[in-house]
Protein backbone atom coordinates (compact mmCIF):
# COMPACT_ATOMS: atom_id res chain seq x y z
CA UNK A 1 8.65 -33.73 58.98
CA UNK A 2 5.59 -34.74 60.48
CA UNK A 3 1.96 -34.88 57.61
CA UNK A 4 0.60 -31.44 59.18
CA UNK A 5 3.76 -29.76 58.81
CA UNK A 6 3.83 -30.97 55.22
CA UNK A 7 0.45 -30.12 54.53
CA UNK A 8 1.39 -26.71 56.11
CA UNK A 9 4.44 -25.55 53.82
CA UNK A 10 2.58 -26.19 50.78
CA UNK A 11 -0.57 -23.58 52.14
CA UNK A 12 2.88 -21.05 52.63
CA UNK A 13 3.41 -21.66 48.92
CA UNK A 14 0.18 -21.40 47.64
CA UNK A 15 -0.25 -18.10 49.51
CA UNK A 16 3.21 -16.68 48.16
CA UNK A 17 2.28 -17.79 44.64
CA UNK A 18 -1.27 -16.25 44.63
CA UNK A 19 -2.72 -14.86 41.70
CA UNK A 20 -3.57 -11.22 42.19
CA UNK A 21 -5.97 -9.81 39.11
CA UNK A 22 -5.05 -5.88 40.22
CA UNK A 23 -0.97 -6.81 39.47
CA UNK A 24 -2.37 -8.10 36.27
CA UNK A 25 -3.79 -5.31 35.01
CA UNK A 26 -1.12 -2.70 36.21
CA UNK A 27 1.70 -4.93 34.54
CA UNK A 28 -1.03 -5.30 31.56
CA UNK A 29 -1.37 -0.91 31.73
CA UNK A 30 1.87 -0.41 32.21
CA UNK A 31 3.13 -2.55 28.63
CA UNK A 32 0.57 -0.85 26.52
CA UNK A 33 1.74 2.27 27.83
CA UNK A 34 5.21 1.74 26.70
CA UNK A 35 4.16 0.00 23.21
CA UNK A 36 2.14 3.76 22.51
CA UNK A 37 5.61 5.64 23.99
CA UNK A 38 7.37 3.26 21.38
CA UNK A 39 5.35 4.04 18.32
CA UNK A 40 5.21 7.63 19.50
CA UNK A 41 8.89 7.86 19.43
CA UNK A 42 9.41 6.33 15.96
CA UNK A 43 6.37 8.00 14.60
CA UNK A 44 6.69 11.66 15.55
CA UNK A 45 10.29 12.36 14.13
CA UNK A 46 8.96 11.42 11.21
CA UNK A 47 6.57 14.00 11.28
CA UNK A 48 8.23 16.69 12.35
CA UNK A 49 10.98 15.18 9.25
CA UNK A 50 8.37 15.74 6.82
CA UNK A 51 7.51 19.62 8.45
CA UNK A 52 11.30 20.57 8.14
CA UNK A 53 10.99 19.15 4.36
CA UNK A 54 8.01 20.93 3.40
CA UNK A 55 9.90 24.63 4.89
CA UNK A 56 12.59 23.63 3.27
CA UNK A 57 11.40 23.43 -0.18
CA UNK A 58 9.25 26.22 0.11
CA UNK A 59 11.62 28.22 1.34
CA UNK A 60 13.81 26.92 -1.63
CA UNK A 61 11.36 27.79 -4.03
CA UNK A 62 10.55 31.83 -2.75
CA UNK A 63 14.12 32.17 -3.29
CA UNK A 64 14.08 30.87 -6.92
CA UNK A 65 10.83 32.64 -7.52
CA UNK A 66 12.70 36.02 -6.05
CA UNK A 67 15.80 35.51 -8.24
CA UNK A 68 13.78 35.07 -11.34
CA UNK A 69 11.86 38.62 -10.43
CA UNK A 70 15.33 39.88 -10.02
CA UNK A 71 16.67 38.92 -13.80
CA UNK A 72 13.04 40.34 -15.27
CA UNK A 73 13.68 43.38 -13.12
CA UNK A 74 16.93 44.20 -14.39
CA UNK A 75 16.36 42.74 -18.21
CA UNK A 76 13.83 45.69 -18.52
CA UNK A 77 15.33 48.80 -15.47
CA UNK A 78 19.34 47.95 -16.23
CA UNK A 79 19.90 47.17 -12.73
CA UNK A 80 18.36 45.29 -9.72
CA UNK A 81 16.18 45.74 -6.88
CA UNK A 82 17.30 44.84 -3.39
CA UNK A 83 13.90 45.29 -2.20
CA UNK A 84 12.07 42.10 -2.95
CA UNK A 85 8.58 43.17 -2.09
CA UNK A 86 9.36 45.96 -4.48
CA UNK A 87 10.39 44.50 -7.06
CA UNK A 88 7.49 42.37 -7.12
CA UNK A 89 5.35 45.04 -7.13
CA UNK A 90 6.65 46.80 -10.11
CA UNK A 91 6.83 43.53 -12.01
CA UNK A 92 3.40 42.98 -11.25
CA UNK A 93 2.86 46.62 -12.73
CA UNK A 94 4.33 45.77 -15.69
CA UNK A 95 2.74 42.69 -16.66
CA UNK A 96 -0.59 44.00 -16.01
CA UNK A 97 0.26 46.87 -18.15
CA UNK A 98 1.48 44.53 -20.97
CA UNK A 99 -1.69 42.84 -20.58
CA UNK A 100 -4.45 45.52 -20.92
CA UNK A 101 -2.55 47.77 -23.48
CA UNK A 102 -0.76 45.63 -26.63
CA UNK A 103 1.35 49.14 -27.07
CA UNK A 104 2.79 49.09 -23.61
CA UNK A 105 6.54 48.28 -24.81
CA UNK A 106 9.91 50.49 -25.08
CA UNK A 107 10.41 52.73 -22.68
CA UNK A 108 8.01 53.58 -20.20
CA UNK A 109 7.51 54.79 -16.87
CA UNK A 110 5.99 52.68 -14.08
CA UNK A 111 4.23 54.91 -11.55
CA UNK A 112 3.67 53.37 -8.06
CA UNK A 113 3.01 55.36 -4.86
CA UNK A 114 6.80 53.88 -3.87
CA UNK A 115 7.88 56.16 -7.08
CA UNK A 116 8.46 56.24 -10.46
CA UNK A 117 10.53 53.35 -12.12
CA UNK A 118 12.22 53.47 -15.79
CA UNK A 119 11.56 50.61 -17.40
CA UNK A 120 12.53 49.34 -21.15
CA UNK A 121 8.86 47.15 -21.42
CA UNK A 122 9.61 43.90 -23.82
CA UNK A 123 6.97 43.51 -25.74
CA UNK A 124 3.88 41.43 -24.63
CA UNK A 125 5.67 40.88 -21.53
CA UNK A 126 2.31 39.09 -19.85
CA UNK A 127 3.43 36.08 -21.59
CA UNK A 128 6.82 35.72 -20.73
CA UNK A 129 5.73 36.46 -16.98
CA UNK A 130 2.66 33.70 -17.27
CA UNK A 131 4.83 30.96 -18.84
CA UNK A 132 7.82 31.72 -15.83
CA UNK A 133 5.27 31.82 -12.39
CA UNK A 134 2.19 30.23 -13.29
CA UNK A 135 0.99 26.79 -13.72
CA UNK A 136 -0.12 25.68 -16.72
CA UNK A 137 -2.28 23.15 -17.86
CA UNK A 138 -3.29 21.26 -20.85
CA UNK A 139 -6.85 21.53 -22.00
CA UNK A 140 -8.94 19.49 -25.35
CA UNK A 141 -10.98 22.26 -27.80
CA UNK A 142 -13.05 21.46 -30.33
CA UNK A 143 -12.18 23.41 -33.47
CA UNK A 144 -13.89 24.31 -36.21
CA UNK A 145 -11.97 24.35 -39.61
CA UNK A 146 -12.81 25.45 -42.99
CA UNK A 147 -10.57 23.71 -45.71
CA UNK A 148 -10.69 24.95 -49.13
CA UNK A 149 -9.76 22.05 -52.07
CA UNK A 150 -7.89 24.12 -54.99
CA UNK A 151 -6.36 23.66 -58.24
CA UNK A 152 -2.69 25.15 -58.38
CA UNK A 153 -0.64 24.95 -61.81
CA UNK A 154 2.44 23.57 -61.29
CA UNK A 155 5.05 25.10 -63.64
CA UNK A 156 7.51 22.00 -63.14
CA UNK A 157 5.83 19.25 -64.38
CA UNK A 158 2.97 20.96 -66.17
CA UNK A 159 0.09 19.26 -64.52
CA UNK A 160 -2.47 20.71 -62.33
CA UNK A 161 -2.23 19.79 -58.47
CA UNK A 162 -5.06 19.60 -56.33
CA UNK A 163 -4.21 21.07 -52.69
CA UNK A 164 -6.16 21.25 -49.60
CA UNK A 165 -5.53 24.69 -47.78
CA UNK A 166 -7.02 25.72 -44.42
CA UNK A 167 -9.19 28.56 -44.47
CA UNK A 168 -7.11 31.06 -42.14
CA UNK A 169 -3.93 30.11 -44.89
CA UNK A 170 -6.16 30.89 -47.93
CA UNK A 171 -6.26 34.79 -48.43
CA UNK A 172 -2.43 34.63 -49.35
CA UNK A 173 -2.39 31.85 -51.17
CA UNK A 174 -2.20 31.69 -55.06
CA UNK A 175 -4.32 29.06 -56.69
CA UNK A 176 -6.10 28.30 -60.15
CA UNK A 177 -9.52 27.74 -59.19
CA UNK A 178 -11.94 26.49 -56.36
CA UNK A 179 -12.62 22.84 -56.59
CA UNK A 180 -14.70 22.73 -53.41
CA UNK A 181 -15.26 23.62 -49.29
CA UNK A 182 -15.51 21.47 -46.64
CA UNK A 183 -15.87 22.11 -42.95
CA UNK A 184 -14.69 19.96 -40.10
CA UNK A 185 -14.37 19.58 -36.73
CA UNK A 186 -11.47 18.25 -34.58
CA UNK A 187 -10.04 17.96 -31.13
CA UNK A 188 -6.91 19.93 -30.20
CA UNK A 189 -5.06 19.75 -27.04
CA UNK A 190 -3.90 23.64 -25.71
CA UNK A 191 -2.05 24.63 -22.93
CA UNK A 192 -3.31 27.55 -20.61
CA UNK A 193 -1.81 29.05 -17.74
CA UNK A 194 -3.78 29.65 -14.65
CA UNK A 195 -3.60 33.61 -13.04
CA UNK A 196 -0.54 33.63 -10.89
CA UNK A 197 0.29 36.76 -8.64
CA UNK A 198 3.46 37.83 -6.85
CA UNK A 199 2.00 38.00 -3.08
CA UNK A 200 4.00 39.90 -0.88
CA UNK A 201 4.63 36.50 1.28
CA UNK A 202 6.71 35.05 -1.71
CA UNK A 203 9.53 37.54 -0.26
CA UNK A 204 9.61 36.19 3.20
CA UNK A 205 11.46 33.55 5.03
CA UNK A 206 8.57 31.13 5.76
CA UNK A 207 10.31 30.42 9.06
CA UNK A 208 11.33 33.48 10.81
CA UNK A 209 9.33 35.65 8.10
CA UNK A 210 11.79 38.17 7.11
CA UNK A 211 12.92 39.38 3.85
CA UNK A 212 15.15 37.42 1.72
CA UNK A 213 18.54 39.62 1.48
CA UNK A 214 19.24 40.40 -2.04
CA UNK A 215 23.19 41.78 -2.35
CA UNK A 216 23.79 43.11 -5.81
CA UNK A 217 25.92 45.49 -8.04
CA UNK A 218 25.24 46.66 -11.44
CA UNK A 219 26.58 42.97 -12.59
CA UNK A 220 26.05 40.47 -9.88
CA UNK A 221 22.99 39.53 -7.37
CA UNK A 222 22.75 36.98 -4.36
CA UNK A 223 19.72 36.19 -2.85
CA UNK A 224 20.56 35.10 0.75
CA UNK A 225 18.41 33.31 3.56
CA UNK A 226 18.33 35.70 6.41
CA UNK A 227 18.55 33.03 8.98
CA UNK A 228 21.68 33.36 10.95
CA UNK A 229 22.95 30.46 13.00
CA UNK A 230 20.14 27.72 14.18
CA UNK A 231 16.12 27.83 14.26
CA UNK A 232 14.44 25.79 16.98
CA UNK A 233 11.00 25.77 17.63
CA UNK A 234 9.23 22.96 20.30
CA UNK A 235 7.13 20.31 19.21
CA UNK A 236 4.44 17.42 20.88
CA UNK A 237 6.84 18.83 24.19
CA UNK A 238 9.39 16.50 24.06
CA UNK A 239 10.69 17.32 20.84
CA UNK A 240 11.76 19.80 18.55
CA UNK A 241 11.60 21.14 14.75
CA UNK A 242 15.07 22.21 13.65
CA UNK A 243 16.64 23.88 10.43
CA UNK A 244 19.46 26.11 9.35
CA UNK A 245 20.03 28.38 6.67
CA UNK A 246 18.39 27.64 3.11
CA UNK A 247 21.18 28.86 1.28
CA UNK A 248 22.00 31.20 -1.18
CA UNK A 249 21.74 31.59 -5.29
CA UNK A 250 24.23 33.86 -6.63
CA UNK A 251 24.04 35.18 -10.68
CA UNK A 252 21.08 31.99 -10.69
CA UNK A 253 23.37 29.32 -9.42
CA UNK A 254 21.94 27.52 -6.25
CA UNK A 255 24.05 27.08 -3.56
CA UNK A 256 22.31 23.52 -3.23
């Protein structure tokens, strides 16, 4: 092979071998393209993971909330109320009722433009409803107390005691004479419960948003999801949220 023939392969090779900036940037494109497909793909499951949790649990919790309106219902009516919404609604009644009026116990009658209900009211029933459905929280008072010092006789070892008695204790409490009163102020930590009210939503399956199904006789109840079979709904087009029945809580116990 002659110099120029030489010289003439290597200028093939050179061509062939050519570095092309466009090819660069397509190859460059094209990566970053699948690196965002790649974190897409591990990243929205996850999402729609944490969406199916969330309906989960709430639905979860509508159902407890629903059973325990179902044992307050029949504690007080002697049966229970397959209609969730109403139930809720006469509940409602009653602890407002309990509330406003300190003599709203025994038997009464609930009037509601769904009809009259038969109730057997317990007795400040506002705070048995508060303490069940609403949150509470704790929060520091200052309080003012007056504390009496007193001379009692004691009988048993015939000596005079000196006792320290709080002012709201003193009015039934026997003592020799007044030695002195003092008045201080301290911090105390009470717990207060924030206004909660039965909305009508708290009866609904948060997916398909119908009524939970409540199946009961004069001695047993089941609350039931009303989802039948599988509930799919699309998501970010490619995928898709998914969930099945909640379960069910029969005479309180949860199904899971």
């Amino acid at each position: 092979m002659t110099k120029e023939k030489k010289v003439e392969v290597q200028n093939d090779y050179a061509d062939e071998f050519e570095y092309k900036p466009m090819l660069g940037k397509v190859l460059s494109f094209i990566a970053g393209l699948l690196i965002i497909v790649l974190i897409l793909v591990i990243y929205l499951p996850s999402v729609i993971w944490e969406e199916e949790d969330y309906f989960r649990e709430l639905g979860r919790k509508r159902m407890t909330i629903v059973n325990k309106v179902q044992k307050y219902y029949r504690g007080m009516a002697g049966n229970y109320q397959t209609d969730p919404v109403l139930a809720m609604k006469v509940l409602t009644a009653v602890r407002d009722s309990t509330m406003a009026d300190s003599n709203f116990y025994g038997l009464k009658t609930i009037k509601l433009p769904e009809g009259d209900f038969e109730f057997d009211v317990t007795q400040r029933f506002y705070l048995s409803f508060d303490t069940t459905f609403a949150f509470s929280y704790l929060k520091k008072d200052s309080v003012v107390d007056t504390i009496y010092q007193v001379l009692k006789y004691n009988d048993e070892l015939f000596i005079y005691d000196t006792l320290f008695v709080n002012a709201n204790n003193v009015a039934g409490f026997k003592y020799d004479s007044l030695l002195s009163k003092d008045i201080q102020k301290r911090i105390q930590k009470n717990t207060y419960y924030r206004p909660y009210y039965l909305e009508e939503k708290l009866a609904y399956q948060p997916l398909i948003e119908e009524k939970f199904l409540i199946i009961a006789d004069s001695e047993n109840v089941i609350i039931k999801d009303p989802l039948k079979g599988e509930y799919k709904s699309p998501r970010f087009f490619v995928f898709a949220f998914k969930d099945t029945s909640y379960g069910y809580i029969e005479n309180g116990e949860k199904s899971w």
